[in-house]
N, C-alpha and C. Protein backbone atom coordinates (compact mmCIF):
# COMPACT_ATOMS: atom_id res chain seq x y z
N UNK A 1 47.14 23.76 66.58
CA UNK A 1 46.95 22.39 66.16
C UNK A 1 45.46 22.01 66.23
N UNK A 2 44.85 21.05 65.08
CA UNK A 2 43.85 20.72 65.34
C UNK A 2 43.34 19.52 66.73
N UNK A 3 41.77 19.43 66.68
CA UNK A 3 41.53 18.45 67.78
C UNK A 3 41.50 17.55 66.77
N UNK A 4 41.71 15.69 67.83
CA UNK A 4 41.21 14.59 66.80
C UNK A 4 40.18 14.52 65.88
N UNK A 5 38.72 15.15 66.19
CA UNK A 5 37.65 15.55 65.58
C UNK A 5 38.19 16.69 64.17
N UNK A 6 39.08 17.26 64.40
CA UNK A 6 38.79 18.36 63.54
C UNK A 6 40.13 17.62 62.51
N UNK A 7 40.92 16.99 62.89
CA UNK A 7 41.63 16.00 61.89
C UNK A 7 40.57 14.83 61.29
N UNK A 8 39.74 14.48 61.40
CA UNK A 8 39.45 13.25 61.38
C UNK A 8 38.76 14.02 59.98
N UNK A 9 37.99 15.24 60.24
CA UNK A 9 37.67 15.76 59.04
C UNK A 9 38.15 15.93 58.31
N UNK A 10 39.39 16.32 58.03
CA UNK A 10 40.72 16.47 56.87
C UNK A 10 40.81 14.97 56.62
N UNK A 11 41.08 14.23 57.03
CA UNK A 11 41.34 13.04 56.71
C UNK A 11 40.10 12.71 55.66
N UNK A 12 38.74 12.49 56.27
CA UNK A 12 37.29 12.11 55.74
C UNK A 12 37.57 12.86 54.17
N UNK A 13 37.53 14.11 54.40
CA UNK A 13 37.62 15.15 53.08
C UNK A 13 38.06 14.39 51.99
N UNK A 14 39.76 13.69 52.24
CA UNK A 14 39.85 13.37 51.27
C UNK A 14 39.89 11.39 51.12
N UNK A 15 39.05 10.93 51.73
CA UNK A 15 39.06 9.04 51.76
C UNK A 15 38.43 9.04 50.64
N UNK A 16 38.77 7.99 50.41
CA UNK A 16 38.43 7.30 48.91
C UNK A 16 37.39 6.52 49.44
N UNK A 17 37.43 5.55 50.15
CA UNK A 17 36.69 4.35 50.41
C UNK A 17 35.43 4.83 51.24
N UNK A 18 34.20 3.98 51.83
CA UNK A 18 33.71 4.18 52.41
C UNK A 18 33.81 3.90 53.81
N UNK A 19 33.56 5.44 54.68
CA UNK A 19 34.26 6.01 55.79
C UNK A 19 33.85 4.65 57.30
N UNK A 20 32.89 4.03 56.90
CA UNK A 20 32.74 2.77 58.05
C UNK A 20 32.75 1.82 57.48
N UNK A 21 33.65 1.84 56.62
CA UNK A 21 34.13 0.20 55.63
C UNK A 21 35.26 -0.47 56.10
N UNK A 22 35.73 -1.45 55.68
CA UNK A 22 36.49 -2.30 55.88
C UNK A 22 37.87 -2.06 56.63
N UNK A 23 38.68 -0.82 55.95
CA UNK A 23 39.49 0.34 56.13
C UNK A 23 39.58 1.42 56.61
N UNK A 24 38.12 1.78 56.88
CA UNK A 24 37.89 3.17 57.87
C UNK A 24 37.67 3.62 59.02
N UNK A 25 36.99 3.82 59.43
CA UNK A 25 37.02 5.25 60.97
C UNK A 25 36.95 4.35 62.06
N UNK A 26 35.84 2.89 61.67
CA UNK A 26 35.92 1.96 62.86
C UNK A 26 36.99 1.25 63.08
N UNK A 27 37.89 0.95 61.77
CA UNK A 27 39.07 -0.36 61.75
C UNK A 27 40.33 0.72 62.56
N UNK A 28 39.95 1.92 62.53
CA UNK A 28 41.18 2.84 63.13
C UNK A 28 40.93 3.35 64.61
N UNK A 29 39.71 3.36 65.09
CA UNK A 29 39.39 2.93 66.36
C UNK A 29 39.88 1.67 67.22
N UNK A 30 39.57 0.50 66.15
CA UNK A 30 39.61 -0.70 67.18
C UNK A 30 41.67 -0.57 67.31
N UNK A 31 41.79 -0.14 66.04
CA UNK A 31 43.37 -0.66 66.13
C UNK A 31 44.34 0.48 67.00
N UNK A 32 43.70 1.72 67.13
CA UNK A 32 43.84 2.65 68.35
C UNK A 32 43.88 1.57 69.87
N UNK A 33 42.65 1.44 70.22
CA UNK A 33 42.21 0.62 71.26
C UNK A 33 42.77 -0.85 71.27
N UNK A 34 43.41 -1.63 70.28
CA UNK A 34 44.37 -2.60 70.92
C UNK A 34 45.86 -2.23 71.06
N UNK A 35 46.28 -0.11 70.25
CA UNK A 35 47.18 -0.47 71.12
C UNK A 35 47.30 0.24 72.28
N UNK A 36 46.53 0.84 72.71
CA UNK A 36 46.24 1.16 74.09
C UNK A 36 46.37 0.34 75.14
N UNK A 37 45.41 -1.37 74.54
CA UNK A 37 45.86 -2.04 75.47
C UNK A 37 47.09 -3.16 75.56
N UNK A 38 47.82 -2.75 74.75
CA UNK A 38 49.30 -3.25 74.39
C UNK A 38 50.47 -2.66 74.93
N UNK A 39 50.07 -1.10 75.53
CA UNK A 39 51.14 -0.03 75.41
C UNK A 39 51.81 0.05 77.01
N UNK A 40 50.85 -0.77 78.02
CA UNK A 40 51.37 -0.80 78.86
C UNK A 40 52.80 -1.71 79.21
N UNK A 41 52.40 -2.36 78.25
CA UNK A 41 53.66 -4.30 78.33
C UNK A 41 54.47 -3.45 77.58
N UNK A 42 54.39 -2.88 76.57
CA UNK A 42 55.74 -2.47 75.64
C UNK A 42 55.87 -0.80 75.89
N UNK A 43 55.55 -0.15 76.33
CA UNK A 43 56.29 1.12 76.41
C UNK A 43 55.82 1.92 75.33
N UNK A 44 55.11 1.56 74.56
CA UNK A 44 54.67 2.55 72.88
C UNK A 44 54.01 3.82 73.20
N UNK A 45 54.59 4.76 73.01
CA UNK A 45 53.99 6.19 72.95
C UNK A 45 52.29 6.56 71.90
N UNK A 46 51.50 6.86 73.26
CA UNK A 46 50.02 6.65 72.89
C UNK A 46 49.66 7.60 71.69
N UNK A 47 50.41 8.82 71.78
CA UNK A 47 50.15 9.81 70.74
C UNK A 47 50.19 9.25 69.49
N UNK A 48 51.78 8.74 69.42
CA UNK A 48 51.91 8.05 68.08
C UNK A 48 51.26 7.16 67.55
N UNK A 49 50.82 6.65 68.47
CA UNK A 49 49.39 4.98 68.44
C UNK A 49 48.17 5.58 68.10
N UNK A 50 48.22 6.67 68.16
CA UNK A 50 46.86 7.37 67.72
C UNK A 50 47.06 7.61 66.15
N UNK A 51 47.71 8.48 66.24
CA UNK A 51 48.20 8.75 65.27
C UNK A 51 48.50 7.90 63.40
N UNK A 52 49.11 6.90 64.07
CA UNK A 52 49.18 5.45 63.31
C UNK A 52 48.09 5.15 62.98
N UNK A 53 47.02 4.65 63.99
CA UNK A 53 45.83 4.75 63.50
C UNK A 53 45.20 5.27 62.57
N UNK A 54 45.32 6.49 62.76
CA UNK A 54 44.40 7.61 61.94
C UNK A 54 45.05 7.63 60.13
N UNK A 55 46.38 7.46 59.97
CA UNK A 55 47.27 7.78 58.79
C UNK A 55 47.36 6.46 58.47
N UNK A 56 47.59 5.43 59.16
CA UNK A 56 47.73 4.02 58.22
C UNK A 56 47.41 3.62 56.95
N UNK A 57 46.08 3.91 56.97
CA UNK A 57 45.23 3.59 56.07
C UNK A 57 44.86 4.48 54.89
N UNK A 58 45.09 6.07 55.82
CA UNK A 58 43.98 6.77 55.38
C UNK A 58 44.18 6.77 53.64
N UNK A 59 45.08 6.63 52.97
CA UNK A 59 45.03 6.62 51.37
C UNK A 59 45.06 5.57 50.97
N UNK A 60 44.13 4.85 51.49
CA UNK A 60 43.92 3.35 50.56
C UNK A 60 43.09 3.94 49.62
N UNK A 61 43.14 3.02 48.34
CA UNK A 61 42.87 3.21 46.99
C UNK A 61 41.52 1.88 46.68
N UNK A 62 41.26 1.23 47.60
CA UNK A 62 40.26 0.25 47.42
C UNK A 62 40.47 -0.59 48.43
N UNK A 63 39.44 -1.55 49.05
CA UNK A 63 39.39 -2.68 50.09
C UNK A 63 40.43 -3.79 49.72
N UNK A 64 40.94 -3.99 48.79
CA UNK A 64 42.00 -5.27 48.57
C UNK A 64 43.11 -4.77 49.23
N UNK A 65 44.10 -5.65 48.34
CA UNK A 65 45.18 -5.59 48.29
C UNK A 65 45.72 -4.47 47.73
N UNK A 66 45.98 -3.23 48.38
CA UNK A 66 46.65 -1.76 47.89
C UNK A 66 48.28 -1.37 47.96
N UNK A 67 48.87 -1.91 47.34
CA UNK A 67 50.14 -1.97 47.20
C UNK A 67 50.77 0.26 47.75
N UNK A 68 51.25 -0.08 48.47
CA UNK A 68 51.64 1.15 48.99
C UNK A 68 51.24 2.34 49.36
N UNK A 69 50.02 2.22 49.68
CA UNK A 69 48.83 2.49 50.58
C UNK A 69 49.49 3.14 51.98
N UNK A 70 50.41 2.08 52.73
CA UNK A 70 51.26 2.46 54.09
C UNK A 70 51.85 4.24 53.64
N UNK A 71 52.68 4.31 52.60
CA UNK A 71 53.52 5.11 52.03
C UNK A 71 52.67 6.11 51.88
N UNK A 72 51.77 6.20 50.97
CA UNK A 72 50.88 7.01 50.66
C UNK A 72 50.18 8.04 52.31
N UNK A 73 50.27 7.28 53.24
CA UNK A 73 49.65 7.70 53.87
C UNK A 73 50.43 8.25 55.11
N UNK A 74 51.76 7.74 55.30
CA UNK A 74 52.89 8.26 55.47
C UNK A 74 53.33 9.68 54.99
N UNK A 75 53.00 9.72 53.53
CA UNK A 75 53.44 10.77 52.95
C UNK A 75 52.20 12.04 53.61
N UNK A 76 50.94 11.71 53.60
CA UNK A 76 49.85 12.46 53.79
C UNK A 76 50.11 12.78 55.19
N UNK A 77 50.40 12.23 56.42
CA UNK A 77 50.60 12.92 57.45
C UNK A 77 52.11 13.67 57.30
N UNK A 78 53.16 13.59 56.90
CA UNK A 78 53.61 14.18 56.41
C UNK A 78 53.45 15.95 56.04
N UNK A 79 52.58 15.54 55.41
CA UNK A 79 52.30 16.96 54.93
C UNK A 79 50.78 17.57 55.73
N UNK A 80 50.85 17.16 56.52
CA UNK A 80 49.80 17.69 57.76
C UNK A 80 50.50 17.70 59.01
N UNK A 81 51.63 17.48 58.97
CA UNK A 81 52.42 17.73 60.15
C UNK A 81 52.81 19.26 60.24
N UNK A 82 52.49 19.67 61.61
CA UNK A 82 53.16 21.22 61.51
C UNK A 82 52.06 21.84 61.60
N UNK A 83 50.53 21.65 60.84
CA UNK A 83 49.44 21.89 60.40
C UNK A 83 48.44 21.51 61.39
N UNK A 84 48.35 20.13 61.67
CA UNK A 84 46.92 19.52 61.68
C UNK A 84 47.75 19.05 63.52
N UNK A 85 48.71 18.37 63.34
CA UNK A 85 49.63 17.87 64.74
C UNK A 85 50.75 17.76 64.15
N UNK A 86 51.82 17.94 65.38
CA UNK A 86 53.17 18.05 65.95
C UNK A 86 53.78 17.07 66.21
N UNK A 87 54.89 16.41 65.84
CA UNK A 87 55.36 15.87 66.54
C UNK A 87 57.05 16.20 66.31
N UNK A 88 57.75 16.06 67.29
CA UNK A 88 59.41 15.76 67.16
C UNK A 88 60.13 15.26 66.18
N UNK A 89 61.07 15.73 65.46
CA UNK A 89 61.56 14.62 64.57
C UNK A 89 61.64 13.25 64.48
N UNK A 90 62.18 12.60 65.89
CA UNK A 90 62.55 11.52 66.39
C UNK A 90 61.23 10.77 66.21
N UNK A 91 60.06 11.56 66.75
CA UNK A 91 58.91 10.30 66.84
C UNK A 91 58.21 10.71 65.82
N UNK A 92 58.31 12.05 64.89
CA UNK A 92 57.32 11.64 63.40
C UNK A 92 58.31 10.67 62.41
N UNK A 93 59.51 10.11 62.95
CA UNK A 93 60.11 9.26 62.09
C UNK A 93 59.79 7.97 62.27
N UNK A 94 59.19 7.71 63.42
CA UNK A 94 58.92 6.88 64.03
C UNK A 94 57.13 6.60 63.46
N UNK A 95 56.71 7.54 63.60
CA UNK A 95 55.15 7.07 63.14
C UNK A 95 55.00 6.94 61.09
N UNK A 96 56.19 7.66 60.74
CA UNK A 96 56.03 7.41 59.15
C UNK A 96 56.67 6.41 58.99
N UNK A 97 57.62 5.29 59.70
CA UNK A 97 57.85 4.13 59.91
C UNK A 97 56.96 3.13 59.60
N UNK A 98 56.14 3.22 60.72
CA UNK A 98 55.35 2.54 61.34
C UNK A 98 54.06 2.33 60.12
N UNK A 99 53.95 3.42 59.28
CA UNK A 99 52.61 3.68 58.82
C UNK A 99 53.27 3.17 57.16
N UNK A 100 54.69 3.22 56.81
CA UNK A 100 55.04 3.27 55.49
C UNK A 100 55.04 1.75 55.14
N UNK A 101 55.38 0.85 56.38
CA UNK A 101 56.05 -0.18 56.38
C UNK A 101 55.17 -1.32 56.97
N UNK A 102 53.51 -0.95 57.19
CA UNK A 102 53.09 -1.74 58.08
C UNK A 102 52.28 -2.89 57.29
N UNK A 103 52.41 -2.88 56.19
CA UNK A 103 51.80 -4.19 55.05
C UNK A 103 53.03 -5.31 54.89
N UNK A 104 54.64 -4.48 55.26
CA UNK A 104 55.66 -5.88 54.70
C UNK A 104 55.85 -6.92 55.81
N UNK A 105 55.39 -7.38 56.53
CA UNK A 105 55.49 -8.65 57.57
C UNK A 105 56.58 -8.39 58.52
N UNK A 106 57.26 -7.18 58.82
CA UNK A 106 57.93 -6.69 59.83
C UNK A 106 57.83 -7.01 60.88
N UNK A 107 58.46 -7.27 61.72
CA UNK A 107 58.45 -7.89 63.28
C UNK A 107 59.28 -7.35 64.30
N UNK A 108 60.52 -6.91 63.47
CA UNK A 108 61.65 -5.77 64.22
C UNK A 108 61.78 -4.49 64.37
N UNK A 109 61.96 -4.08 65.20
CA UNK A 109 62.05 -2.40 65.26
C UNK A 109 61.96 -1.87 66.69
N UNK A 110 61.54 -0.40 67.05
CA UNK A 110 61.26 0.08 67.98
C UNK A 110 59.98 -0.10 68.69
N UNK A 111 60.09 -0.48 69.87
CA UNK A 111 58.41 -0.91 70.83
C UNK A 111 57.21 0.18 70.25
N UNK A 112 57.26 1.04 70.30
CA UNK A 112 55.76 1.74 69.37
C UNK A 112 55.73 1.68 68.09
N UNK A 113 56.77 1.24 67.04
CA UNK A 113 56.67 0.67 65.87
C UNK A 113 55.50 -0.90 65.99
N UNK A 114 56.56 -1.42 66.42
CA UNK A 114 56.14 -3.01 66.56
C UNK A 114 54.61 -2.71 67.37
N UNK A 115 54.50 -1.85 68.19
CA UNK A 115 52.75 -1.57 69.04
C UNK A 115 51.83 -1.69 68.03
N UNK A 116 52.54 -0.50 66.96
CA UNK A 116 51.50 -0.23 65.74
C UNK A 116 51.07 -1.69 64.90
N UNK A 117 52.39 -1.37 64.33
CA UNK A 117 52.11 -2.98 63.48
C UNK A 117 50.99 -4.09 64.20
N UNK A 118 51.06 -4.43 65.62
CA UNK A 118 50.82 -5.69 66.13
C UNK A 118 49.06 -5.05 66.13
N UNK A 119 48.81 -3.49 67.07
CA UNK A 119 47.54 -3.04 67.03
C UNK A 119 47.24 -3.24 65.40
N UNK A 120 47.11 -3.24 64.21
CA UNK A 120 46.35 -3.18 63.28
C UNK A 120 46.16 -4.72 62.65
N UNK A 121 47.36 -5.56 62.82
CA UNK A 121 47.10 -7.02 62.45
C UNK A 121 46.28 -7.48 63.58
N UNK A 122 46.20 -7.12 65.14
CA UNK A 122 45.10 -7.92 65.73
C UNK A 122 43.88 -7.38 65.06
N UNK A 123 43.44 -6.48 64.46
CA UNK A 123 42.45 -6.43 63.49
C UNK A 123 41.75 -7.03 62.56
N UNK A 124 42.88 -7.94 62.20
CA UNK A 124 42.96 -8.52 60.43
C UNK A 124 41.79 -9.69 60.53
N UNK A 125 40.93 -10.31 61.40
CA UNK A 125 40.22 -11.45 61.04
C UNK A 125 38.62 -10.10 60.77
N UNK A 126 38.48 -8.88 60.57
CA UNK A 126 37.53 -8.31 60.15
C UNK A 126 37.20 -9.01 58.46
N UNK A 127 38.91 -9.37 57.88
CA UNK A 127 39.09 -9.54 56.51
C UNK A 127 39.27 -10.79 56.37
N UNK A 128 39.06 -11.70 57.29
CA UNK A 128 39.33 -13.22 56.87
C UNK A 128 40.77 -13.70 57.21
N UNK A 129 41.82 -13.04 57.89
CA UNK A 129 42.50 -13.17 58.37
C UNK A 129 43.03 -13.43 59.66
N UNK A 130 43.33 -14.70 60.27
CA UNK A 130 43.51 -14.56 61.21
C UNK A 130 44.72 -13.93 61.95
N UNK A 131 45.23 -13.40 62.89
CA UNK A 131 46.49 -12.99 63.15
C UNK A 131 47.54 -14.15 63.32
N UNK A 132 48.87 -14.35 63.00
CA UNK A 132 49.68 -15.82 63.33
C UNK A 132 50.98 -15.34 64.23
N UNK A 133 50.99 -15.78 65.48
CA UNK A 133 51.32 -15.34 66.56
C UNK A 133 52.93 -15.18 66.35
N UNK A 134 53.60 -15.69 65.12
CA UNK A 134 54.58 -16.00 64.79
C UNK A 134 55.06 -14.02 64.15
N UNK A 135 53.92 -13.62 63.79
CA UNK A 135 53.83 -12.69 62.60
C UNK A 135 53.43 -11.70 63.79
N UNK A 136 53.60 -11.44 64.99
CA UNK A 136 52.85 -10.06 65.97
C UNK A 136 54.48 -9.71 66.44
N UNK A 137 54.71 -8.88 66.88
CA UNK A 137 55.94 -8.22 67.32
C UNK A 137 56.50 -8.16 68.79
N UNK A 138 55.50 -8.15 69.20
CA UNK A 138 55.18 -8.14 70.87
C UNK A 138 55.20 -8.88 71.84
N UNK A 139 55.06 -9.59 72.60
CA UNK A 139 54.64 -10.45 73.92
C UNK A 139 53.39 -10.21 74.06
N UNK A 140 53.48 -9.21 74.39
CA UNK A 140 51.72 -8.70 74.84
C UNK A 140 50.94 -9.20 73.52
N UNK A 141 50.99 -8.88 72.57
CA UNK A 141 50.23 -9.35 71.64
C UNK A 141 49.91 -10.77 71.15
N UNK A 142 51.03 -11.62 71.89
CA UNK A 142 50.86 -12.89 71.28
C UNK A 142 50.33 -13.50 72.41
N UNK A 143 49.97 -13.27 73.42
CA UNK A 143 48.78 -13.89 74.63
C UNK A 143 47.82 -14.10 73.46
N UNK A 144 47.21 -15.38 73.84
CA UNK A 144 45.85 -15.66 73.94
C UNK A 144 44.69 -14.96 74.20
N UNK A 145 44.77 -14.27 75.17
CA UNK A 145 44.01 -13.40 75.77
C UNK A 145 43.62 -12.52 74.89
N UNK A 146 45.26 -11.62 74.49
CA UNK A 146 44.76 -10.37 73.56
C UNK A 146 44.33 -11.16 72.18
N UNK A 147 44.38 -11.76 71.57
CA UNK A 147 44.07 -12.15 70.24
C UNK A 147 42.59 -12.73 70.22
N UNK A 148 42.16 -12.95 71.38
CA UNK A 148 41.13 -13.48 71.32
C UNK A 148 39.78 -12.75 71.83
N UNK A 149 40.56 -11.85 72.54
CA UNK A 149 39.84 -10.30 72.85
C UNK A 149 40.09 -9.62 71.17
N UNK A 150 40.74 -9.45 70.69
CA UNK A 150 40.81 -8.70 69.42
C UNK A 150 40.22 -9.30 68.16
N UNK A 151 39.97 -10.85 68.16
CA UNK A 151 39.58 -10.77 67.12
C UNK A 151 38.15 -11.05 67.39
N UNK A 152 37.91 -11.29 68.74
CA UNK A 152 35.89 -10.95 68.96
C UNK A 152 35.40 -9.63 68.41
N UNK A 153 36.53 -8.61 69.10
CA UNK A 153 36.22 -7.42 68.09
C UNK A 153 35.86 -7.08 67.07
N UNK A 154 37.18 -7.35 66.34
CA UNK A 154 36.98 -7.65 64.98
C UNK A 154 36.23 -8.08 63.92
N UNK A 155 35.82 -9.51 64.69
CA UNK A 155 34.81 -10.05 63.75
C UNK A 155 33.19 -9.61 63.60
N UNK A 156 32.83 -9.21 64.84
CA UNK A 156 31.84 -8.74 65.14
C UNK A 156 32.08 -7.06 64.56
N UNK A 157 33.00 -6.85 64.15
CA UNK A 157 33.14 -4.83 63.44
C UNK A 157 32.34 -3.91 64.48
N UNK A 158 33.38 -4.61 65.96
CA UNK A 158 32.81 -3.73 67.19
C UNK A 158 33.34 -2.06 66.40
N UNK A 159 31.94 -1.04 66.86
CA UNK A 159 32.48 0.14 66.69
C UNK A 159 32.36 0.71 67.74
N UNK A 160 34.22 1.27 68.19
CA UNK A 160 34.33 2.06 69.41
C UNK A 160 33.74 2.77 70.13
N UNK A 161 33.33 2.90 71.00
CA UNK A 161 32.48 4.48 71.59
C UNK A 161 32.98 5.97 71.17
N UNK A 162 34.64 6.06 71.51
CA UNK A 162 35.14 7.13 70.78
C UNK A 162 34.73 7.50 69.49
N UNK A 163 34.82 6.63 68.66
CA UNK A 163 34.31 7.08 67.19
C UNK A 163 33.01 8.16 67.06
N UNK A 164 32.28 7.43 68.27
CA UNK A 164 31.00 8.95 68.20
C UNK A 164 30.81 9.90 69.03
N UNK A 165 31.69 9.73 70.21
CA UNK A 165 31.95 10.39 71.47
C UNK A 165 33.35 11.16 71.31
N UNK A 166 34.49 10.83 71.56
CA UNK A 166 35.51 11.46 71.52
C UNK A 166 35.87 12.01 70.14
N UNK A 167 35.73 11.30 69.08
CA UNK A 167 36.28 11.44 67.86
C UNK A 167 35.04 12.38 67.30
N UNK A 168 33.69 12.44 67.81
CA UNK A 168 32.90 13.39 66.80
C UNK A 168 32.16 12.64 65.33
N UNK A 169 32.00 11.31 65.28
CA UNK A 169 32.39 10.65 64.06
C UNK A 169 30.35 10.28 64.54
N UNK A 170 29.59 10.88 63.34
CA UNK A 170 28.91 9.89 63.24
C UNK A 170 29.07 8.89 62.45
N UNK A 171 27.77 7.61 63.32
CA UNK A 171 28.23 5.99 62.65
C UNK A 171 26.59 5.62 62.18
N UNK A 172 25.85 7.27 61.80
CA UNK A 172 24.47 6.64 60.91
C UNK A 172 24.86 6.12 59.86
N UNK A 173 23.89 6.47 58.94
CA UNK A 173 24.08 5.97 57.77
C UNK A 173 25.35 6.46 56.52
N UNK A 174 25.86 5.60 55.50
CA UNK A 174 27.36 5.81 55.19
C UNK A 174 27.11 7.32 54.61
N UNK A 175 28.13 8.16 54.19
CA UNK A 175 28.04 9.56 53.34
C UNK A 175 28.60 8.64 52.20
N UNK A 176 29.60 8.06 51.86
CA UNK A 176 30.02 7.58 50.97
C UNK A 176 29.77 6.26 50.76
């Protein structure tokens, strides 16, 4: 199996967008790192939270509105499963869930489903969005606390330390 670094390159290989844009390497850091700090209140399996991260996005087709983008990228880990990382039936059903379905306003499901979902909408004020506490899945997520820790993040397009440390990712200037 590959390391995160040596996926992150398969992934990069084939992004469309630009790799520290709106949609990329940093927005999948921060949304890693809120659900890290989500995963203790709900039980969400960190692998898969990684994971989610990394595939959510990765076949967006442009910064808007990308109509099935989740799917697309679902399908792409998919076919890097076995390859790139492993997982169980039970929980790669669980992360192509999570990743197919995470644009339709979902709120129900399994605690590392709902982790995912809630980690990438506390994201959303990067885009002018604020998160609506009505619309997060979680408890943990609908504190004050975390939303307001997440969207300082956010707005400011904090970029993780991992991204250049753990992940291998330089954050000079764009390649794309």
């Amino acid at each position: 199996m590959e390391t995160v670094a040596s996926l992150l390159q398969t992934i990069h290989g084939q992004y469309r967008l630009p790799w520290l844009g709106l949609h990329g390497v940093s927005h999948w850091a921060r949304v890693y790192e809120n659900g890290l700090r989500l995963a203790p209140a709900t039980g969400a399996d960190e692998h898969i939270l990684l994971l989610f991260a990394l595939f959510h996005d990765a076949r967006r087709m442009n910064e808007g509105w990308d109509e099935g983008h989740g799917r697309r990228g679902a399908d792409f880990a998919a076919g890097l499963r076995g390859a790139a990382f492993d997982l169980v039936p039970h929980d790669f059903e669980l992360l192509y869930h999570a990743c197919a379905l995470h644009t339709d306003g979902l709120t129900d499901g399994d605690p590392t489903v709902q982790t995912c979902w809630d980690a990438d909408r506390l994201d959303l004020p990067r885009a002018g969005i604020h998160p609506k506490r009505e619309r997060l899945c979680t408890t943990a997520a609908r504190e004050e606390e975390t939303i307001a820790w997440a969207t300082d993040r956010s707005l400011r397009r904090v970029v993780p330390p991992l991204v250049s440390e753990a992940w291998s990712v330089a954050t000079g200037p764009e390649r794309r």
